[in-house]
Each structure stands twice: as C-alpha cells, then as structure tokens.
C-alpha atoms as a PDB file:
ATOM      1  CA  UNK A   1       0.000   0.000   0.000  1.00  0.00           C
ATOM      2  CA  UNK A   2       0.952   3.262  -0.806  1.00  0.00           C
ATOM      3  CA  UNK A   3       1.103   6.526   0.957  1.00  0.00           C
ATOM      4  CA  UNK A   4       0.004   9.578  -0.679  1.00  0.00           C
ATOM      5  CA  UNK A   5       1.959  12.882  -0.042  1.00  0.00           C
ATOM      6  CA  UNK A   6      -1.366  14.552   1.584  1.00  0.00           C
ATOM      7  CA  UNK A   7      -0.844  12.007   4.465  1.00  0.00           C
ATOM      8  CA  UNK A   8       2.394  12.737   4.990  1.00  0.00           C
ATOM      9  CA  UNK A   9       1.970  16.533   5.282  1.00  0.00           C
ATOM     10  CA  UNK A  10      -1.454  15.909   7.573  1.00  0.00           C
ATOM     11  CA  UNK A  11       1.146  14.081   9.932  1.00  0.00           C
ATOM     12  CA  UNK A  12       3.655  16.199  10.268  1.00  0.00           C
ATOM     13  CA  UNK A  13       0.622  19.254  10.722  1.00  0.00           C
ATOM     14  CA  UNK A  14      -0.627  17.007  13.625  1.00  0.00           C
ATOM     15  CA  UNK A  15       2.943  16.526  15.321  1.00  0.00           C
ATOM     16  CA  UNK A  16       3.101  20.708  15.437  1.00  0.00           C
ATOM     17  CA  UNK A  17       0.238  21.234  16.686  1.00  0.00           C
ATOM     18  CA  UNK A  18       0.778  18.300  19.228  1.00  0.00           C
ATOM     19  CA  UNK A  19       4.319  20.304  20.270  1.00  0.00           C
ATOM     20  CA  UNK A  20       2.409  23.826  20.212  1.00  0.00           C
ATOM     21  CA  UNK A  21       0.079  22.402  22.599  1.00  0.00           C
ATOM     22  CA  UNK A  22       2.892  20.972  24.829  1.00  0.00           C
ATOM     23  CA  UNK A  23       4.251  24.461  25.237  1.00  0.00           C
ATOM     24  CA  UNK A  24       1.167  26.346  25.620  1.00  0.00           C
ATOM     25  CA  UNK A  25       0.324  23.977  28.826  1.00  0.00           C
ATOM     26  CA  UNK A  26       4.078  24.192  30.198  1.00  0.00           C
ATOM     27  CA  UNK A  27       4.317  28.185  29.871  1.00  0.00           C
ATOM     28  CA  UNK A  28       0.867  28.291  31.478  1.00  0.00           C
ATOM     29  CA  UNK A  29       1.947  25.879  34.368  1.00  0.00           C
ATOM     30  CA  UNK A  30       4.882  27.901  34.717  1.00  0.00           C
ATOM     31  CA  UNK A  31       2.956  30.959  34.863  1.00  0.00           C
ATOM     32  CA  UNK A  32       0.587  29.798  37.402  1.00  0.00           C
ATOM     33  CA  UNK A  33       3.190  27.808  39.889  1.00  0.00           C
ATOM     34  CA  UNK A  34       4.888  31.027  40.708  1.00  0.00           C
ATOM     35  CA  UNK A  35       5.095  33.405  38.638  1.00  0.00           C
ATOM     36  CA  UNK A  36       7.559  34.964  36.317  1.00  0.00           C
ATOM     37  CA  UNK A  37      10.810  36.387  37.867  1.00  0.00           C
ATOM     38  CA  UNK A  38      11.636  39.029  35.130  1.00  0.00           C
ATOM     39  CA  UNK A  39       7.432  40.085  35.707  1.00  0.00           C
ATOM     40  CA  UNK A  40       8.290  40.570  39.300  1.00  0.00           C
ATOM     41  CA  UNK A  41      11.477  42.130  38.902  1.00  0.00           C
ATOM     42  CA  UNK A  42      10.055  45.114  36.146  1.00  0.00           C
ATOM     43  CA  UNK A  43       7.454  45.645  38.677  1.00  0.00           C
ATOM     44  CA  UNK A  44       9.839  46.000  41.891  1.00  0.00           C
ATOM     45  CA  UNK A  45      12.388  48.437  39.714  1.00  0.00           C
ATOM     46  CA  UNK A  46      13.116  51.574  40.536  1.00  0.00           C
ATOM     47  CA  UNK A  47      16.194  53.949  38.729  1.00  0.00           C
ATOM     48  CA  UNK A  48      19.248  52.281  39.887  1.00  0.00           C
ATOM     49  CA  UNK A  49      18.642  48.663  39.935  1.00  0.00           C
ATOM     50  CA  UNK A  50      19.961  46.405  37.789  1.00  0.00           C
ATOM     51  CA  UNK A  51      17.237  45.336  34.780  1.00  0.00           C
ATOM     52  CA  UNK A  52      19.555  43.853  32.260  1.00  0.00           C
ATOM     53  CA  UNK A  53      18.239  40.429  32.556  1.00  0.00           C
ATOM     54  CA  UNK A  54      17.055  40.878  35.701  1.00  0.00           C
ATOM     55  CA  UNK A  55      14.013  37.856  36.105  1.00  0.00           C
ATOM     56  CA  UNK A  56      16.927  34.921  35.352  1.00  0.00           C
ATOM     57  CA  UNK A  57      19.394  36.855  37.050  1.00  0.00           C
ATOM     58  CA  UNK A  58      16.733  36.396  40.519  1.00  0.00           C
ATOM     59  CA  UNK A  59      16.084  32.802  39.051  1.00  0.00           C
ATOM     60  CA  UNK A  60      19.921  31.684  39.150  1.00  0.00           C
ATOM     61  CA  UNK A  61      20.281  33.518  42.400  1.00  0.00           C
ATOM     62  CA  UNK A  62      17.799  31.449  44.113  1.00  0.00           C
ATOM     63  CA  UNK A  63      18.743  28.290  42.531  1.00  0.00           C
ATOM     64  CA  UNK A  64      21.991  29.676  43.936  1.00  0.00           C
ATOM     65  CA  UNK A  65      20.604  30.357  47.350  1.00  0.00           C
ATOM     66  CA  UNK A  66      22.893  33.761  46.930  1.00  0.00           C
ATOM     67  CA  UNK A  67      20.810  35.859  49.129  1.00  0.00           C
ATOM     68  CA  UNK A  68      22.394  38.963  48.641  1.00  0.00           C
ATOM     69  CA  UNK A  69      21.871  38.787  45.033  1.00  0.00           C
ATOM     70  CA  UNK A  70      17.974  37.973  45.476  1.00  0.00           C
ATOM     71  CA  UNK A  71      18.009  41.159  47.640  1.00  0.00           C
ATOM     72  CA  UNK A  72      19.583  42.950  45.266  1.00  0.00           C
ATOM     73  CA  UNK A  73      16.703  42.310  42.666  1.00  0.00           C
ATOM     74  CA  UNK A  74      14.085  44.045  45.321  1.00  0.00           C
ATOM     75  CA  UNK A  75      11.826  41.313  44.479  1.00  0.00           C
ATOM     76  CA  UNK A  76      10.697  38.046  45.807  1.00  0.00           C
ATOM     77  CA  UNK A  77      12.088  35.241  44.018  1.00  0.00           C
ATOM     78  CA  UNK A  78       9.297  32.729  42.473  1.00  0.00           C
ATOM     79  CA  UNK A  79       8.204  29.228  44.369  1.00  0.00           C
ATOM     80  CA  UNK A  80      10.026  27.329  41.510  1.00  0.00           C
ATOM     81  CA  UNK A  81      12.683  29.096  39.750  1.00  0.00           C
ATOM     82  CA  UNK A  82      13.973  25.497  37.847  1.00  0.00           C
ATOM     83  CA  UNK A  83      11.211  25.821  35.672  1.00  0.00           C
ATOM     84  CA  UNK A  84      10.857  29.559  35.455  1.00  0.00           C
ATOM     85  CA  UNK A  85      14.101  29.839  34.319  1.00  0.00           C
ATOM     86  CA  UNK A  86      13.650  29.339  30.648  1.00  0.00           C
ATOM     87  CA  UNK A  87      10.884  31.587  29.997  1.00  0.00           C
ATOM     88  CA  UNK A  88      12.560  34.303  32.374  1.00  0.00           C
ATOM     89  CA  UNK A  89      15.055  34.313  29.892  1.00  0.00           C
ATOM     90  CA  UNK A  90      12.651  34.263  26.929  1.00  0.00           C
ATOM     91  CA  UNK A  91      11.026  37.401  28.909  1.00  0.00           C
ATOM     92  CA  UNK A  92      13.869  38.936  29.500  1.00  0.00           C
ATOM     93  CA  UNK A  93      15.528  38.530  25.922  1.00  0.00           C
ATOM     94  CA  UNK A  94      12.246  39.978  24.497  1.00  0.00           C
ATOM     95  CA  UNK A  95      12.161  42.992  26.833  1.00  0.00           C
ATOM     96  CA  UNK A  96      16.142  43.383  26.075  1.00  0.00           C
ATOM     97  CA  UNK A  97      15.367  43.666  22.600  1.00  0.00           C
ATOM     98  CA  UNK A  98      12.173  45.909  22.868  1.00  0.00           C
ATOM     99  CA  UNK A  99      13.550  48.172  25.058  1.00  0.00           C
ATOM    100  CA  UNK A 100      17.134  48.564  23.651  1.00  0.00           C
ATOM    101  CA  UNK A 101      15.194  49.555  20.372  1.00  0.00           C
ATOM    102  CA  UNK A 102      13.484  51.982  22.335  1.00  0.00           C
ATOM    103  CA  UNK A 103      16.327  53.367  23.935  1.00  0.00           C
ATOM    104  CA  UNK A 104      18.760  53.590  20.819  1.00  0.00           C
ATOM    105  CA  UNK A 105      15.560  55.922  19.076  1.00  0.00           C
ATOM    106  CA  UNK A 106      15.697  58.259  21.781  1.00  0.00           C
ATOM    107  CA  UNK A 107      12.106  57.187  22.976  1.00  0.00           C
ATOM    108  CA  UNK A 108      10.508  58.243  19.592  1.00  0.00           C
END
C-alpha cells in the first residue's frame, strides 16, 4: 500500500500542533506555579537597579541560594525558579530587545 503525499503533510501538521500544545500547557503551568521572575522584577524596579536580565538573574540567584543577590533584585524570588528559568530568559531577551530599540531611538 501506498502513501500519498497529503498524508504525509497531515502528519507532520498534527505533530506541530501536538508540540504547540505541549508548550502552551508548560508556559501556562509555569505561569501559574509562581510566577515569572523578570514580571516581578520590572514591577519592583526603581532607577538604579539592575534590569539587564534581571528575572533569570533572581532565578539563578535562588537556585543559587545567593541571598544577597535575590536582595539585590528588590523582588521576591518565584516558588520554583527550575522551571521559570527558561521563559525568564525568553522574557527577558524579548524585553532586552524591545527596550534597547526603544532606547537607541531616543524614545521616539
């Protein structure tokens, strides 16, 4: 028997969709176990602290248990900061970008 080419692509449709799914549920678990660390971290600054990657900066810190960086940070680190780590970093890489844009047009 022979497999038509429609099949093929139908398959391979079905695996993304399985994988986008996948993700979805694990950024919403994340989300919802504790919050994100670069979310709390935005919130928290004020002129003078550090924001460069600040959310998986307060993640490795209390993987870490380096207090005196998580009190640099001014903000509470999240319940599980294992799995928050990745998407910190996705958050912080995407407010990185947005805001160096930003600040390289002058704020136009």
């Amino acid at each position: 028997m022979v497999e038509s080419p429609n099949t093929n692509k139908s398959v391979a449709i079905e695996m993304r969709c399985n994988r986008f799914r996948r993700v979805t549920v694990l950024s919403l678990c994340a989300l919802l176990l504790g919050g994100c660390a670069t979310a709390r971290t935005m919130v928290a600054y004020q002129p003078g602290y550090p924001w460069f990657m600040s959310g998986t900066r307060l993640d490795i810190a209390a993987i870490r248990g380096d207090q005196a960086a998580v009190d640099r940070s001014h903000a509470k680190p999240p319940a599980f900061p294992r799995v928050d780590l990745p998407f910190s970093f996705g958050a912080d890489l995407f407010s990185w970008i947005l805001l160096g844009s930003v600040a390289m047009s002058g704020g136009r």
